[in-house]
PDB file of N, CA and C in Angstrom:
ATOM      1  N   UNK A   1       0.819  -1.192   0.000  1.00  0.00           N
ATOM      2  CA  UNK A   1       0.000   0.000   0.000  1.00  0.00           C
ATOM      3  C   UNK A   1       0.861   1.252   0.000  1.00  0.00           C
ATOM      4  N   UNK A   2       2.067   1.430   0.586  1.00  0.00           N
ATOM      5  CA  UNK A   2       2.779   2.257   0.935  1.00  0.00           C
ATOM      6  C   UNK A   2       3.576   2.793  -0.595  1.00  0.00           C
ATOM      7  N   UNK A   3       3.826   1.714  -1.165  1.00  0.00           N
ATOM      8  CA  UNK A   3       4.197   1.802  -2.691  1.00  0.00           C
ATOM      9  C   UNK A   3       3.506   2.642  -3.601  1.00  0.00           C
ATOM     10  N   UNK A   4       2.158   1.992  -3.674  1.00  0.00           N
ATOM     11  CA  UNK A   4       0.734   2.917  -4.711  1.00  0.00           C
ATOM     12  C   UNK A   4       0.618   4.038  -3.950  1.00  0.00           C
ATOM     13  N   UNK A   5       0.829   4.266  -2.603  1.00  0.00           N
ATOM     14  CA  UNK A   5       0.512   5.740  -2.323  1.00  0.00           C
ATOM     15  C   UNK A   5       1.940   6.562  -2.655  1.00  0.00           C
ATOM     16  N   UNK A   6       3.395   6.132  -2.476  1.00  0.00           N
ATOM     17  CA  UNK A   6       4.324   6.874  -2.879  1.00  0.00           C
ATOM     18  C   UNK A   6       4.139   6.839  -4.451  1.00  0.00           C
ATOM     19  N   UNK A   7       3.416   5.966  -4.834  1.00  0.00           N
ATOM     20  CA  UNK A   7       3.340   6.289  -6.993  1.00  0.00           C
ATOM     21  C   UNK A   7       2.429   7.027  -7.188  1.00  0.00           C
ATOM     22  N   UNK A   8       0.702   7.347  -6.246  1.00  0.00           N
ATOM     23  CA  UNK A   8      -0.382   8.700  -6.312  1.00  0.00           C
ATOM     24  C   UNK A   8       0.859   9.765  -6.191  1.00  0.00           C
ATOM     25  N   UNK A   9       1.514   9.631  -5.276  1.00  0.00           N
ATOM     26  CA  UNK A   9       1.571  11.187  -5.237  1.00  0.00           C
ATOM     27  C   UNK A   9       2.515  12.008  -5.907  1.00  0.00           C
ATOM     28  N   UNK A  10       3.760  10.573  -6.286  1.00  0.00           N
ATOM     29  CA  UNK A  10       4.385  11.412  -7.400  1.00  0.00           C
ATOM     30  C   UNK A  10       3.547  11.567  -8.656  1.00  0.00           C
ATOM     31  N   UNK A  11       2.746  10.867  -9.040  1.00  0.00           N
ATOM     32  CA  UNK A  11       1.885  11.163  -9.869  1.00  0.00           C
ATOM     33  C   UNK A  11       1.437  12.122 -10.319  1.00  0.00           C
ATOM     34  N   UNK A  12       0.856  12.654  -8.812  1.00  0.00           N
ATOM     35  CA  UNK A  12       0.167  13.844  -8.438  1.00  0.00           C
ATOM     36  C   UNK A  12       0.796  15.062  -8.735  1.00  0.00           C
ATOM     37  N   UNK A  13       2.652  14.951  -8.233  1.00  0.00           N
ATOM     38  CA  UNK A  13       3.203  16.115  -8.372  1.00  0.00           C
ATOM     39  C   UNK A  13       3.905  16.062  -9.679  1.00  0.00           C
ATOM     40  N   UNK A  14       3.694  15.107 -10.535  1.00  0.00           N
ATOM     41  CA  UNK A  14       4.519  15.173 -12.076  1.00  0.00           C
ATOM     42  C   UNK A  14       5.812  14.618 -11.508  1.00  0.00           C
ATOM     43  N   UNK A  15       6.063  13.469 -10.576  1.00  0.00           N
ATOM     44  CA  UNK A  15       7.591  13.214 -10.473  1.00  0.00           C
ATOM     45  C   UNK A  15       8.087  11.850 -11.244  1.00  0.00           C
ATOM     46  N   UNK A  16       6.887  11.182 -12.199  1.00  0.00           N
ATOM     47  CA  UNK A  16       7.030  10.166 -12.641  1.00  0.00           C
ATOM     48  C   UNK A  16       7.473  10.261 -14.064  1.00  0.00           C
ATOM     49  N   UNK A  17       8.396   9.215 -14.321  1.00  0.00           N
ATOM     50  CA  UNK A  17       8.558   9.510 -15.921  1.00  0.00           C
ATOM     51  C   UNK A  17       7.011   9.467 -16.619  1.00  0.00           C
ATOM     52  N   UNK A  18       7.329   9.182 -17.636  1.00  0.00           N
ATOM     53  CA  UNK A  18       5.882   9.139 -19.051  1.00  0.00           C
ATOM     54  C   UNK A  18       5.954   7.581 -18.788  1.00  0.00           C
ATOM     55  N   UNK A  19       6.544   6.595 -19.120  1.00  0.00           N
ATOM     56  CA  UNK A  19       6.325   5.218 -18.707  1.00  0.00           C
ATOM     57  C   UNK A  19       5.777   4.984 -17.518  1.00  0.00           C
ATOM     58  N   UNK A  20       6.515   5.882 -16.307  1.00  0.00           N
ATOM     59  CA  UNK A  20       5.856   5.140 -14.915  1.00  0.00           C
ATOM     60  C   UNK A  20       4.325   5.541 -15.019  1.00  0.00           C
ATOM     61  N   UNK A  21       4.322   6.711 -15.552  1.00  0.00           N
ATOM     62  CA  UNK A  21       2.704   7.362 -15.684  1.00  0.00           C
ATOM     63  C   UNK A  21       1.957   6.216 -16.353  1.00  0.00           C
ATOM     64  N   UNK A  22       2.347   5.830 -17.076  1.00  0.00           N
ATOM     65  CA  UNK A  22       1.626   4.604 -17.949  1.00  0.00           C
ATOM     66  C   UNK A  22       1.063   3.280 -17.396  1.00  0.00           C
ATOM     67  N   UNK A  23       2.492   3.191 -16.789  1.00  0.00           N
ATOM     68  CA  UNK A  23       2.139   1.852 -16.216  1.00  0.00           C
ATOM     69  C   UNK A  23       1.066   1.704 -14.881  1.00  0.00           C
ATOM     70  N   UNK A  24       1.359   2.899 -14.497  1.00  0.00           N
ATOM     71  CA  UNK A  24       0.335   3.202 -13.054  1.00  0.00           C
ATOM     72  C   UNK A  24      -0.995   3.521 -13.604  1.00  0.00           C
ATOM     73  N   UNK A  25      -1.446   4.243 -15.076  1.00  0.00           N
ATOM     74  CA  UNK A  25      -2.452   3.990 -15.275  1.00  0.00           C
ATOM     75  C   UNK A  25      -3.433   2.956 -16.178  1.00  0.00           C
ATOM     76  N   UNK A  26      -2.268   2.020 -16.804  1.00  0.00           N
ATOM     77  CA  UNK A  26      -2.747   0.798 -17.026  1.00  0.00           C
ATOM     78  C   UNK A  26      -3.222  -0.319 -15.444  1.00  0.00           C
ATOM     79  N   UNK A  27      -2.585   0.269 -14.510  1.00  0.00           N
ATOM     80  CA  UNK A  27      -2.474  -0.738 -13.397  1.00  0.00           C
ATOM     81  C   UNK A  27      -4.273  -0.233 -12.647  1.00  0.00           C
ATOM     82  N   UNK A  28      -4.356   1.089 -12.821  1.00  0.00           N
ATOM     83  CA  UNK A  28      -5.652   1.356 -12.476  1.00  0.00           C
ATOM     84  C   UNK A  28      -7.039   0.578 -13.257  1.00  0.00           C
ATOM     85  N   UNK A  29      -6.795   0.012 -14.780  1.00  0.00           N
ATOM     86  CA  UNK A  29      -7.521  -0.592 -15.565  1.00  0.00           C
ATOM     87  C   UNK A  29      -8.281  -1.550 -14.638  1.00  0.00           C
ATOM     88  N   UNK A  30      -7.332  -2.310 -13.938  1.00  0.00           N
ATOM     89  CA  UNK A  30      -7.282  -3.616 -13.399  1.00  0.00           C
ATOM     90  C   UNK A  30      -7.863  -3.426 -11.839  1.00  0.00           C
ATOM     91  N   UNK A  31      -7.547  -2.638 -11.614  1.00  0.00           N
ATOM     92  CA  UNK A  31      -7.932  -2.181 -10.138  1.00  0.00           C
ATOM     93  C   UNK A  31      -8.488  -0.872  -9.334  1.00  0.00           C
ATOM     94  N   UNK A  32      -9.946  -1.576  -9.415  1.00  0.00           N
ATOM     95  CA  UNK A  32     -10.937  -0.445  -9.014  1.00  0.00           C
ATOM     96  C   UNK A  32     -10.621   0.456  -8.051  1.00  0.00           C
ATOM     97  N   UNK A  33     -10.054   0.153  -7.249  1.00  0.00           N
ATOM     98  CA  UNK A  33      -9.470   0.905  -5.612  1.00  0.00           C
ATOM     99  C   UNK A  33      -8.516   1.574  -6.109  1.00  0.00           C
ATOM    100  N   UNK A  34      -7.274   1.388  -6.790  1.00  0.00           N
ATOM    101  CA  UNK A  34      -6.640   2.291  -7.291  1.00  0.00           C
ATOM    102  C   UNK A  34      -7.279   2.999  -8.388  1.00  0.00           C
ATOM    103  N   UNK A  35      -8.010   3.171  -9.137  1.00  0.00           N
ATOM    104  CA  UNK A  35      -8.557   4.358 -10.455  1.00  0.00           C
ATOM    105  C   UNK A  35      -9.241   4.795  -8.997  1.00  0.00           C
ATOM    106  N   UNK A  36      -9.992   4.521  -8.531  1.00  0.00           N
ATOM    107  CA  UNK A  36     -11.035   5.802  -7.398  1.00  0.00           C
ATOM    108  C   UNK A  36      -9.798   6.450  -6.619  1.00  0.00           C
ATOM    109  N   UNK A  37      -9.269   5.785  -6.030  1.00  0.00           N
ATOM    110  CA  UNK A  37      -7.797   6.786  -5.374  1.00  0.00           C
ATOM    111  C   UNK A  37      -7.398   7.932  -6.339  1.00  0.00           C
ATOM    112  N   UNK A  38      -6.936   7.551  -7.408  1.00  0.00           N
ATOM    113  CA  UNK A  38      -6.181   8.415  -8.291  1.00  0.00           C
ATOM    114  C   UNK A  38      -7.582   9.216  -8.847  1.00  0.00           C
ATOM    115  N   UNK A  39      -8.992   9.234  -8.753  1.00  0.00           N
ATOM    116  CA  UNK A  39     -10.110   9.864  -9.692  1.00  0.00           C
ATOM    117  C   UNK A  39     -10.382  10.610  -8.296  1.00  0.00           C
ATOM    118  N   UNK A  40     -10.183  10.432  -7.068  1.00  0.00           N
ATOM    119  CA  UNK A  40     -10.236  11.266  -5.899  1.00  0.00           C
ATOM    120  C   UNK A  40      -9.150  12.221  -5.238  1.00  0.00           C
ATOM    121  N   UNK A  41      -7.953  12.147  -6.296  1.00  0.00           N
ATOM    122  CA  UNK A  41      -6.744  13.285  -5.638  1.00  0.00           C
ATOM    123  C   UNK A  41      -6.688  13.729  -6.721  1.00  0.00           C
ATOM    124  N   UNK A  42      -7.715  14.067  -7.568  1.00  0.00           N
ATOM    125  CA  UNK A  42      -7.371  14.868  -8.830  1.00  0.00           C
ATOM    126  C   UNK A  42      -7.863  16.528  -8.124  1.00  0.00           C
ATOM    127  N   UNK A  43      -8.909  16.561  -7.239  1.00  0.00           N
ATOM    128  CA  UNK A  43      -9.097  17.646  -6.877  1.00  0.00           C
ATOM    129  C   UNK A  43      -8.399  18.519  -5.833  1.00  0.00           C
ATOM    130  N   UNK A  44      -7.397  18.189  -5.339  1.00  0.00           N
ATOM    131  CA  UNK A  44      -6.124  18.336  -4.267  1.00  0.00           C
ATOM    132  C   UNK A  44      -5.535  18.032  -4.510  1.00  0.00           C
ATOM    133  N   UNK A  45      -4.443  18.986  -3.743  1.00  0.00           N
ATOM    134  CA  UNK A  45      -2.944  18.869  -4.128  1.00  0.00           C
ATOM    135  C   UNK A  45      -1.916  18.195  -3.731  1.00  0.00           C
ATOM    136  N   UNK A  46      -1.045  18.199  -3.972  1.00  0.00           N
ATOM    137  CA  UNK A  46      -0.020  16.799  -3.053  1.00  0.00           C
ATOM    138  C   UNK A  46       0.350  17.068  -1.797  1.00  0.00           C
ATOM    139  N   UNK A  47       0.267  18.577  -1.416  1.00  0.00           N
ATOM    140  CA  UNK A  47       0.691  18.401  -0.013  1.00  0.00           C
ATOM    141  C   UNK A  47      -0.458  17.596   0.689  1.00  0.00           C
ATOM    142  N   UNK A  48      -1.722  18.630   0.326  1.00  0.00           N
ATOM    143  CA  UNK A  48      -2.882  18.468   1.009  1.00  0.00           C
ATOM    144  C   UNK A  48      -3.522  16.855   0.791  1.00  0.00           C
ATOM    145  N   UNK A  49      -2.752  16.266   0.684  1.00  0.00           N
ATOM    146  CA  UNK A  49      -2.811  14.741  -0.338  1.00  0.00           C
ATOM    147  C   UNK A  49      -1.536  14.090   1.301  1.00  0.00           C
ATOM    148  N   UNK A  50      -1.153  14.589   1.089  1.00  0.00           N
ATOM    149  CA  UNK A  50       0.000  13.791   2.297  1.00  0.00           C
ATOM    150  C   UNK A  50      -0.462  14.372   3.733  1.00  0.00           C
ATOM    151  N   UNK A  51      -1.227  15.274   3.736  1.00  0.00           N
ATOM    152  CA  UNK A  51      -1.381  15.856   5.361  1.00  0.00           C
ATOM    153  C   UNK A  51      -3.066  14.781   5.515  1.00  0.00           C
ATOM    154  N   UNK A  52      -3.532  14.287   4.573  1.00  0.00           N
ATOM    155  CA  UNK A  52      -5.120  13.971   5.128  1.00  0.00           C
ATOM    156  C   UNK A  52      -4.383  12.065   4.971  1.00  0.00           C
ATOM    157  N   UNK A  53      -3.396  12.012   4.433  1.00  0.00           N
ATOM    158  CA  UNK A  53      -2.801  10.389   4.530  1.00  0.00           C
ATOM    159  C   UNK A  53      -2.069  10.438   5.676  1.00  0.00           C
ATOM    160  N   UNK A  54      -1.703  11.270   6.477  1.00  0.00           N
ATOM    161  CA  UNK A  54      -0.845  11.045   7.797  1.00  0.00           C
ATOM    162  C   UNK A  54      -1.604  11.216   8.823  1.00  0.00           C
ATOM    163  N   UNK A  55      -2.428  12.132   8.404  1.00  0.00           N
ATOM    164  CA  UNK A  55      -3.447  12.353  10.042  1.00  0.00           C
ATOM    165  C   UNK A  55      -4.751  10.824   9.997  1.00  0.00           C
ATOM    166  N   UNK A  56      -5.186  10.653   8.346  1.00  0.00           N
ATOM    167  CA  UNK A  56      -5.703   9.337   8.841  1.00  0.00           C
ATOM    168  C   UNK A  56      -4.671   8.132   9.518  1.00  0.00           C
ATOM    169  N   UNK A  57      -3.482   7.984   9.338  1.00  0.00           N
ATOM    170  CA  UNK A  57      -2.462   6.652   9.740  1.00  0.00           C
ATOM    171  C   UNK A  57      -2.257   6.981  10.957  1.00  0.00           C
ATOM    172  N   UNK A  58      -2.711   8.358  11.422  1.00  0.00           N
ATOM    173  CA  UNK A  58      -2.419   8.543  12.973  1.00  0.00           C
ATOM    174  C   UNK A  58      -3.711   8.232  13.490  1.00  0.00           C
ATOM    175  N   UNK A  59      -4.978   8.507  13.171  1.00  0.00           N
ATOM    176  CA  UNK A  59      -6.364   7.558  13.845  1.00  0.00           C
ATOM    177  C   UNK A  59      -5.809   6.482  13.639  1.00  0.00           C
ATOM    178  N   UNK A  60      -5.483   5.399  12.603  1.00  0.00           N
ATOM    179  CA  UNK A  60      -5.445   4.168  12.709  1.00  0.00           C
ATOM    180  C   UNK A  60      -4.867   3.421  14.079  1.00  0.00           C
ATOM    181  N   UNK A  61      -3.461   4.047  13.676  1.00  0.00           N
ATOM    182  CA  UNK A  61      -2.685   3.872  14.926  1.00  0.00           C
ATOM    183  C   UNK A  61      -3.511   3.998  16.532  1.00  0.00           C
ATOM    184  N   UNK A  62      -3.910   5.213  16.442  1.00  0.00           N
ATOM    185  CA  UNK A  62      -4.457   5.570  18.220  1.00  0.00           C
ATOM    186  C   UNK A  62      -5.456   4.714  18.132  1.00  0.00           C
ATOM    187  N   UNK A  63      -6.548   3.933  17.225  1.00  0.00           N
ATOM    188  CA  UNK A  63      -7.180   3.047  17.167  1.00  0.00           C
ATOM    189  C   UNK A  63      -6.976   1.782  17.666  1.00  0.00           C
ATOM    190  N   UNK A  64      -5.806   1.358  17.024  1.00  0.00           N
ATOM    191  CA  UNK A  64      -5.356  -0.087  17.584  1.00  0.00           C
ATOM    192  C   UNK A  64      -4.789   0.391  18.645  1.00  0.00           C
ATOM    193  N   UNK A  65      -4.482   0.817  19.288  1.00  0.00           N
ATOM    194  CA  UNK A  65      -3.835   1.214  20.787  1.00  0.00           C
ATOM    195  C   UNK A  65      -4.968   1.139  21.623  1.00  0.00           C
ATOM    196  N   UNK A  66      -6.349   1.429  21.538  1.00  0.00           N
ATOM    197  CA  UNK A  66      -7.108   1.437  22.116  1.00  0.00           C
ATOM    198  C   UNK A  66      -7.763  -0.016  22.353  1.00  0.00           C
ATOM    199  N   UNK A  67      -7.592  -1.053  20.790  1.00  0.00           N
ATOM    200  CA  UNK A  67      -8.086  -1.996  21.433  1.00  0.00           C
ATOM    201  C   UNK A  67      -7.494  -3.210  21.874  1.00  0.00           C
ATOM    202  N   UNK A  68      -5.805  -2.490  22.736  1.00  0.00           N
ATOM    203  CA  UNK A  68      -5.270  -3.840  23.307  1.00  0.00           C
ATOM    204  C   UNK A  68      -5.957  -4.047  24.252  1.00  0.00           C
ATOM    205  N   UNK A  69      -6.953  -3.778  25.139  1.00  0.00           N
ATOM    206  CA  UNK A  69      -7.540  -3.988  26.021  1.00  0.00           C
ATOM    207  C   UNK A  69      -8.689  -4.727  26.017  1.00  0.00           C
ATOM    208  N   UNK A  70      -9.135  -5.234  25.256  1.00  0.00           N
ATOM    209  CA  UNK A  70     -10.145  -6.077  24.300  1.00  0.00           C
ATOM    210  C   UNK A  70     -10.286  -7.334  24.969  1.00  0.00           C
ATOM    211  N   UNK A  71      -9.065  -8.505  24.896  1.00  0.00           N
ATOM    212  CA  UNK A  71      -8.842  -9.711  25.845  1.00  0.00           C
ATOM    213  C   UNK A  71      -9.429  -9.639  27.002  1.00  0.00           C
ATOM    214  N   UNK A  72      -8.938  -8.618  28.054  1.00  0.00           N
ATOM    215  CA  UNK A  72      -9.568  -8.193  29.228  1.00  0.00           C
ATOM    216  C   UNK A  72     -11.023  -7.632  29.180  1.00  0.00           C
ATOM    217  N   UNK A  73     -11.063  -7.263  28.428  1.00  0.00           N
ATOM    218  CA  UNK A  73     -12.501  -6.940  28.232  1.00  0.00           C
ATOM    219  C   UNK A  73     -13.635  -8.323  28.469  1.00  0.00           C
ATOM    220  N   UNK A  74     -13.479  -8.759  27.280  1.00  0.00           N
ATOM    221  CA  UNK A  74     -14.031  -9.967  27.189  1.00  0.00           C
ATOM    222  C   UNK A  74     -14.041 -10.974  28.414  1.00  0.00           C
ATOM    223  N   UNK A  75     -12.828 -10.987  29.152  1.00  0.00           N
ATOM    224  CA  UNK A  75     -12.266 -12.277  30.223  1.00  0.00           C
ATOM    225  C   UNK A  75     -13.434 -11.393  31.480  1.00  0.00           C
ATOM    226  N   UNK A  76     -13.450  -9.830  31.695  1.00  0.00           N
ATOM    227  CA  UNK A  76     -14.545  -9.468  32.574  1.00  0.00           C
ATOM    228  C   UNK A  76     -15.934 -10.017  32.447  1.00  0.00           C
ATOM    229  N   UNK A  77     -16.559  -9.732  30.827  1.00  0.00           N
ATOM    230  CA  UNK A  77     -17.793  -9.713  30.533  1.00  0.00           C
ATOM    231  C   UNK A  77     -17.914 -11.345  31.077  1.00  0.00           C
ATOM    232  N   UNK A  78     -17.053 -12.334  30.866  1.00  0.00           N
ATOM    233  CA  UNK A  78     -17.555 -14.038  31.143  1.00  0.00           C
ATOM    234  C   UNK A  78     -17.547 -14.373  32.152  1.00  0.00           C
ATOM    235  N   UNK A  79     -16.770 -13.503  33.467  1.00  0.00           N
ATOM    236  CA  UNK A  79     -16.702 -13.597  34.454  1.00  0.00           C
ATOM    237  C   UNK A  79     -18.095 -13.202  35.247  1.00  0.00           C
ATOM    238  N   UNK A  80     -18.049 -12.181  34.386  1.00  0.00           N
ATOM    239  CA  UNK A  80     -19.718 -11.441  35.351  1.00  0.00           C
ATOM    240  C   UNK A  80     -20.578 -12.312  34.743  1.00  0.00           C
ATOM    241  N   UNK A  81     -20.760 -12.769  33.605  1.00  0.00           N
ATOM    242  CA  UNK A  81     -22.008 -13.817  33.360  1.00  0.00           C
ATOM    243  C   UNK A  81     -21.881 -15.142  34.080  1.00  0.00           C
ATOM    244  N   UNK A  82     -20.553 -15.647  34.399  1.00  0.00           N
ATOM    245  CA  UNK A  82     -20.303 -16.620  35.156  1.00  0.00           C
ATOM    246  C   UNK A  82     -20.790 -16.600  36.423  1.00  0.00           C
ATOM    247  N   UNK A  83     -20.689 -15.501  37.362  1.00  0.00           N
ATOM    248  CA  UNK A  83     -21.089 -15.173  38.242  1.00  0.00           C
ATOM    249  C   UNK A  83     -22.678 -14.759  38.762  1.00  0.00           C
ATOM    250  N   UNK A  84     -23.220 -14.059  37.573  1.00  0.00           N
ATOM    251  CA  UNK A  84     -24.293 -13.830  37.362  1.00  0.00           C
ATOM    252  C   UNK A  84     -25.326 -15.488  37.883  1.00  0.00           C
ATOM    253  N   UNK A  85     -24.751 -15.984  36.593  1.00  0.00           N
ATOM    254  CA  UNK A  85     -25.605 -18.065  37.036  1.00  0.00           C
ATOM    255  C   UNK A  85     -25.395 -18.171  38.544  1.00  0.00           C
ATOM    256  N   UNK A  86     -23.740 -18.037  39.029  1.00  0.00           N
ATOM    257  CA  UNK A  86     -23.590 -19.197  40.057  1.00  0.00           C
ATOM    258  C   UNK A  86     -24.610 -18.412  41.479  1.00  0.00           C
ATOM    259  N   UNK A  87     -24.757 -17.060  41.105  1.00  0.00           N
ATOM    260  CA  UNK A  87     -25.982 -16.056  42.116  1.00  0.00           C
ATOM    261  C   UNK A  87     -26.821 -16.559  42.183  1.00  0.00           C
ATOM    262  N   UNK A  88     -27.589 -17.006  41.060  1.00  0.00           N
ATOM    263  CA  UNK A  88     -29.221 -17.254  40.499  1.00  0.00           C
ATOM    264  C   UNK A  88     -29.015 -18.500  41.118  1.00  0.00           C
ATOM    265  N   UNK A  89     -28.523 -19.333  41.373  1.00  0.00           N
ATOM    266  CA  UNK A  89     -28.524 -20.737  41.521  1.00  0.00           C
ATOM    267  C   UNK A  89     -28.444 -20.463  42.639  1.00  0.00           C
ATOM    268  N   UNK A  90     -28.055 -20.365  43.885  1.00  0.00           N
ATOM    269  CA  UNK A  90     -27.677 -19.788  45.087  1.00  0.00           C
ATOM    270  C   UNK A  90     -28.851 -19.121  45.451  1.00  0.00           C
ATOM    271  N   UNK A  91     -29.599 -18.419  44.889  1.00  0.00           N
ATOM    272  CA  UNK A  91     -30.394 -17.450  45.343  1.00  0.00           C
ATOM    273  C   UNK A  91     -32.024 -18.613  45.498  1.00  0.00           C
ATOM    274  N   UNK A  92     -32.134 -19.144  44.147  1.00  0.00           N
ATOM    275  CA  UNK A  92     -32.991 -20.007  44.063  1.00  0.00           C
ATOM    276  C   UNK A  92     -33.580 -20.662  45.081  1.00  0.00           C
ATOM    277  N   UNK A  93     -34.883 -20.730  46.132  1.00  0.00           N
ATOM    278  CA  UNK A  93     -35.141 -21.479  46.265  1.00  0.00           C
ATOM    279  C   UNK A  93     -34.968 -23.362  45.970  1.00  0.00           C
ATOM    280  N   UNK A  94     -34.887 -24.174  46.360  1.00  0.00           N
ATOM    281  CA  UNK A  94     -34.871 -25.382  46.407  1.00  0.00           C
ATOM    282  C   UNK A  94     -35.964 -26.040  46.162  1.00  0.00           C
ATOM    283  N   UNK A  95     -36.293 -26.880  45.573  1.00  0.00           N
ATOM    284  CA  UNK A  95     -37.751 -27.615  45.582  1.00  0.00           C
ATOM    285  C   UNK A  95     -37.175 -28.950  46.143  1.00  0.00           C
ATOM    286  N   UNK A  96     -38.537 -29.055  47.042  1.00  0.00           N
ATOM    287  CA  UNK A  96     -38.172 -30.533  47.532  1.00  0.00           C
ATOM    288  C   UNK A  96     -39.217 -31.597  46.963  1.00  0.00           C
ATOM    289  N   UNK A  97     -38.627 -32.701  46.855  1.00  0.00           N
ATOM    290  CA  UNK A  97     -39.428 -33.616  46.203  1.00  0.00           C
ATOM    291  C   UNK A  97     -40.441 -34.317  47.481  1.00  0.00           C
ATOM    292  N   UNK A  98     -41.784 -34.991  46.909  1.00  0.00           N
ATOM    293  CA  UNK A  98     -42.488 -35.896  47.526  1.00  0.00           C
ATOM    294  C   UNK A  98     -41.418 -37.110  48.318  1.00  0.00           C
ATOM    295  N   UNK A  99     -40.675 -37.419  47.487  1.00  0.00           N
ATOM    296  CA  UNK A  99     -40.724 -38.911  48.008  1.00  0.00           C
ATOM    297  C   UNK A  99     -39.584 -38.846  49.433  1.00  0.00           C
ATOM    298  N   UNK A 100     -38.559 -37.276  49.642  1.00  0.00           N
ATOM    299  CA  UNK A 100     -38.282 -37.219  50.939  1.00  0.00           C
ATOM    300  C   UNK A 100     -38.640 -36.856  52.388  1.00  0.00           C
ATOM    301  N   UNK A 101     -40.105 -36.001  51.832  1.00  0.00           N
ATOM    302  CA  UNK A 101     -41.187 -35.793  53.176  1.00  0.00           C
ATOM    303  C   UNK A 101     -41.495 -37.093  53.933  1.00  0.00           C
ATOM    304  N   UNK A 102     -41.303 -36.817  54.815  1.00  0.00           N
ATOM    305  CA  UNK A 102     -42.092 -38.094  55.494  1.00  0.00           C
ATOM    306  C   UNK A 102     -43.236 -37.528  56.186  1.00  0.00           C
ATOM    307  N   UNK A 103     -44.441 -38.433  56.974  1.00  0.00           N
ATOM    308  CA  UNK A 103     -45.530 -37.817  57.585  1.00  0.00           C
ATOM    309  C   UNK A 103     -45.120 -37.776  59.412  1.00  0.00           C
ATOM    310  N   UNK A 104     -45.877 -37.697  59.668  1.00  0.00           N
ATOM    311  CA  UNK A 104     -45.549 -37.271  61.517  1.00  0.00           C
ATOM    312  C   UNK A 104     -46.727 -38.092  61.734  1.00  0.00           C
TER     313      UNK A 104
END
């Protein structure tokens, strides 16, 4: 990914020969995600093309940072449902059967 975005943006700024231009837009033929990339930085410029690609890779990042905590997450939620049963069961009344009454 890091590749096709360093080939948008020289693209973008004219740093590619006439072949690389070619080949990057034969390569779009083939691949829908790249022609919409390159049909979506036609209206901006290359800086403004590298400042909205770094500040999204910085959400990504603070994203996954947020969900190392996930494991633990989960190991709480089974615990409290675990706990939740072994209450209810505990809490429950008992039924007693006929056949251990005896009469007086």
């Amino acid at each position: 990914m890091d590749d096709r975005l360093n080939d948008i943006i020289k693209y973008r700024k004219g740093e590619l020969s006439p072949k690389e231009m070619h080949a990057l837009e034969r390569q779009t033929l083939n691949d829908p995600f790249l022609s919409e990339a390159l049909e979506g930085t036609e209206n901006i410029s290359a800086e403004d093309l590298m400042s909205d690609v770094s500040q999204i890779n910085r959400k990504i990042l603070k994203k996954k940072k947020a969900t190392l905590f996930t494991p633990l997450r989960i190991a709480a939620g089974i615990a409290l449902v675990i706990g939740s049963v072994i209450l209810f069961y505990q809490l429950t009344p008992k039924k007693e059967s006929l056949a251990l009454k005896t009469e007086n």
